[in-house]
Protein backbone atom coordinates (compact mmCIF):
# COMPACT_ATOMS: atom_id res chain seq x y z
CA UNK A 1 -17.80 15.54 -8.57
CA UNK A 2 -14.27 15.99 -6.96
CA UNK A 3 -14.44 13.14 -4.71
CA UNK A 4 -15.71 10.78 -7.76
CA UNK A 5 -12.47 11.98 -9.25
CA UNK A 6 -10.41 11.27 -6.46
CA UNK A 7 -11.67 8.18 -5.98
CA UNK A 8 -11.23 7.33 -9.64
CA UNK A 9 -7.69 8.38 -9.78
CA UNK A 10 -7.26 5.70 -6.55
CA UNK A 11 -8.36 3.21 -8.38
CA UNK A 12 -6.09 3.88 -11.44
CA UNK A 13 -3.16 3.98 -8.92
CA UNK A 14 -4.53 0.88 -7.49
CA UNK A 15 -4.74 -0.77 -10.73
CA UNK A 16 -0.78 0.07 -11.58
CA UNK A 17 0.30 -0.70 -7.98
CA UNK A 18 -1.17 -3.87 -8.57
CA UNK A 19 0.61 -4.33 -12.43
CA UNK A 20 3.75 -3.57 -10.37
CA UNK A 21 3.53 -5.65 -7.46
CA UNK A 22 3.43 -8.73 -10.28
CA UNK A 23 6.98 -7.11 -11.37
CA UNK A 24 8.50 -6.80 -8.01
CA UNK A 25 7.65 -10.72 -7.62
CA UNK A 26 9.25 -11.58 -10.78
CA UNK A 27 12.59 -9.39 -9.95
CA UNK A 28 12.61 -10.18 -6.31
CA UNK A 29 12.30 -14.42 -7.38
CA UNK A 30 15.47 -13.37 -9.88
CA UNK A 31 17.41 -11.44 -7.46
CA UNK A 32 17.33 -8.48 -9.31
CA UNK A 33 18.56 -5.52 -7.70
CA UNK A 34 15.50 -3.24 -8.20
CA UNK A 35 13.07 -5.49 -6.03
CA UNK A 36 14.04 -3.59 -2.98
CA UNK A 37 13.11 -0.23 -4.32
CA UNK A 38 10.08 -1.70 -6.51
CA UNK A 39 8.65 -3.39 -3.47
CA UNK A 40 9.42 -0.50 -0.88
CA UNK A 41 7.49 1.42 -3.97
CA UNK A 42 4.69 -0.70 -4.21
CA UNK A 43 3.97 -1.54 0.14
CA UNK A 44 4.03 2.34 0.36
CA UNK A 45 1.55 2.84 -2.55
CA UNK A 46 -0.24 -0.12 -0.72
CA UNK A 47 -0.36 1.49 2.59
CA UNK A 48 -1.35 5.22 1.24
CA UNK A 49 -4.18 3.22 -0.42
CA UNK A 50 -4.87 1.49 2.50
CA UNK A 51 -4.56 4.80 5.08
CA UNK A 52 -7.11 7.38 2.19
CA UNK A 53 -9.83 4.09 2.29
CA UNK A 54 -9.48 3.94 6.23
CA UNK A 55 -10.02 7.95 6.34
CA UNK A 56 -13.01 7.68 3.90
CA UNK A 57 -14.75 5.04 5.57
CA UNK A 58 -14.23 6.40 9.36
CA UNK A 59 -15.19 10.29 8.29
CA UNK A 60 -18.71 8.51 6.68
CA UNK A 61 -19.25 6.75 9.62
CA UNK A 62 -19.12 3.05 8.57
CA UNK A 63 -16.34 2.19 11.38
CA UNK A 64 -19.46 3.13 14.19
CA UNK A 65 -21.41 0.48 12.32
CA UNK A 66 -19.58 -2.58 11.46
CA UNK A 67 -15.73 -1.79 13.55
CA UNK A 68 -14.78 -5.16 13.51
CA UNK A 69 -15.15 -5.98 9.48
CA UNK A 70 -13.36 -2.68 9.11
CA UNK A 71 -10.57 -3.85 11.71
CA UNK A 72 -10.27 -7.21 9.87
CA UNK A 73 -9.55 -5.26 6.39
CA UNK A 74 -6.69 -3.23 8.21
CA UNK A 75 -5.40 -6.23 9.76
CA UNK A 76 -3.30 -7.54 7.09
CA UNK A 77 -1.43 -4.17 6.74
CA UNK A 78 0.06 -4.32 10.34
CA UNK A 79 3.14 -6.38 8.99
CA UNK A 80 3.76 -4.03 6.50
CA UNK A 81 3.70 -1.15 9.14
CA UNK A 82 5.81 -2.95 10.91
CA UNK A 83 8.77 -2.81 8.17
CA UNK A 84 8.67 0.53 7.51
CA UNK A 85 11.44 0.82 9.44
CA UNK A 86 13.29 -2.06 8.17
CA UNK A 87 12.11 -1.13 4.26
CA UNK A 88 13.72 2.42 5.19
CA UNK A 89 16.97 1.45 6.53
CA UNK A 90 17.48 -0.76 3.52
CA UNK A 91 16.98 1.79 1.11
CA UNK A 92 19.34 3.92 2.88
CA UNK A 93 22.06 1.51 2.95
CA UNK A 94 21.33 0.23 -0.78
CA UNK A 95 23.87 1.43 -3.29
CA UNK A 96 22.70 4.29 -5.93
């Protein structure tokens, strides 16, 4: 019962990562100021959903049957891991 709740309140976050990802698009295409924290916000929330999926499917065992679909859904997230960094610096330098 406490995973099926976990897993439900994923999906929820999912669904308003998602809701917000369309709102970081429209701000970052108008140059509004809050697209860099909105879409630091929303790759982060991406990633952690990303990262609890990897840890659920490796710990049941589905990575020692199919590793290669499972590395092909990862494989799009490597960019983003990649500007972590970058995302980080910019939020440090960005005004308050």
């Amino acid at each position: 019962a406490d995973l099926r709740h976990f897993l439900t309140a994923m999906a929820v976050l999912d669904l308003v990562n998602a809701i917000l990802s369309l709102v970081f698009v429209e701000r970052y295409f108008r140059r509004k100021p809050s697209a860099l924290w909105l879409g630091a916000t929303t790759s982060f929330v991406s990633l952690y959903g990303a990262l609890v999926f990897g840890w659920g499917t490796f710990t049941a065992g589905a990575w020692s049957q199919h590793p290669w679909q499972y590395a092909l859904v990862f494989l799009p997230y490597i960019p983003v891991v990649m500007l972590v960094p970058r995302v980080t610096q910019l939020l440090r330098d960005a005004p308050p």
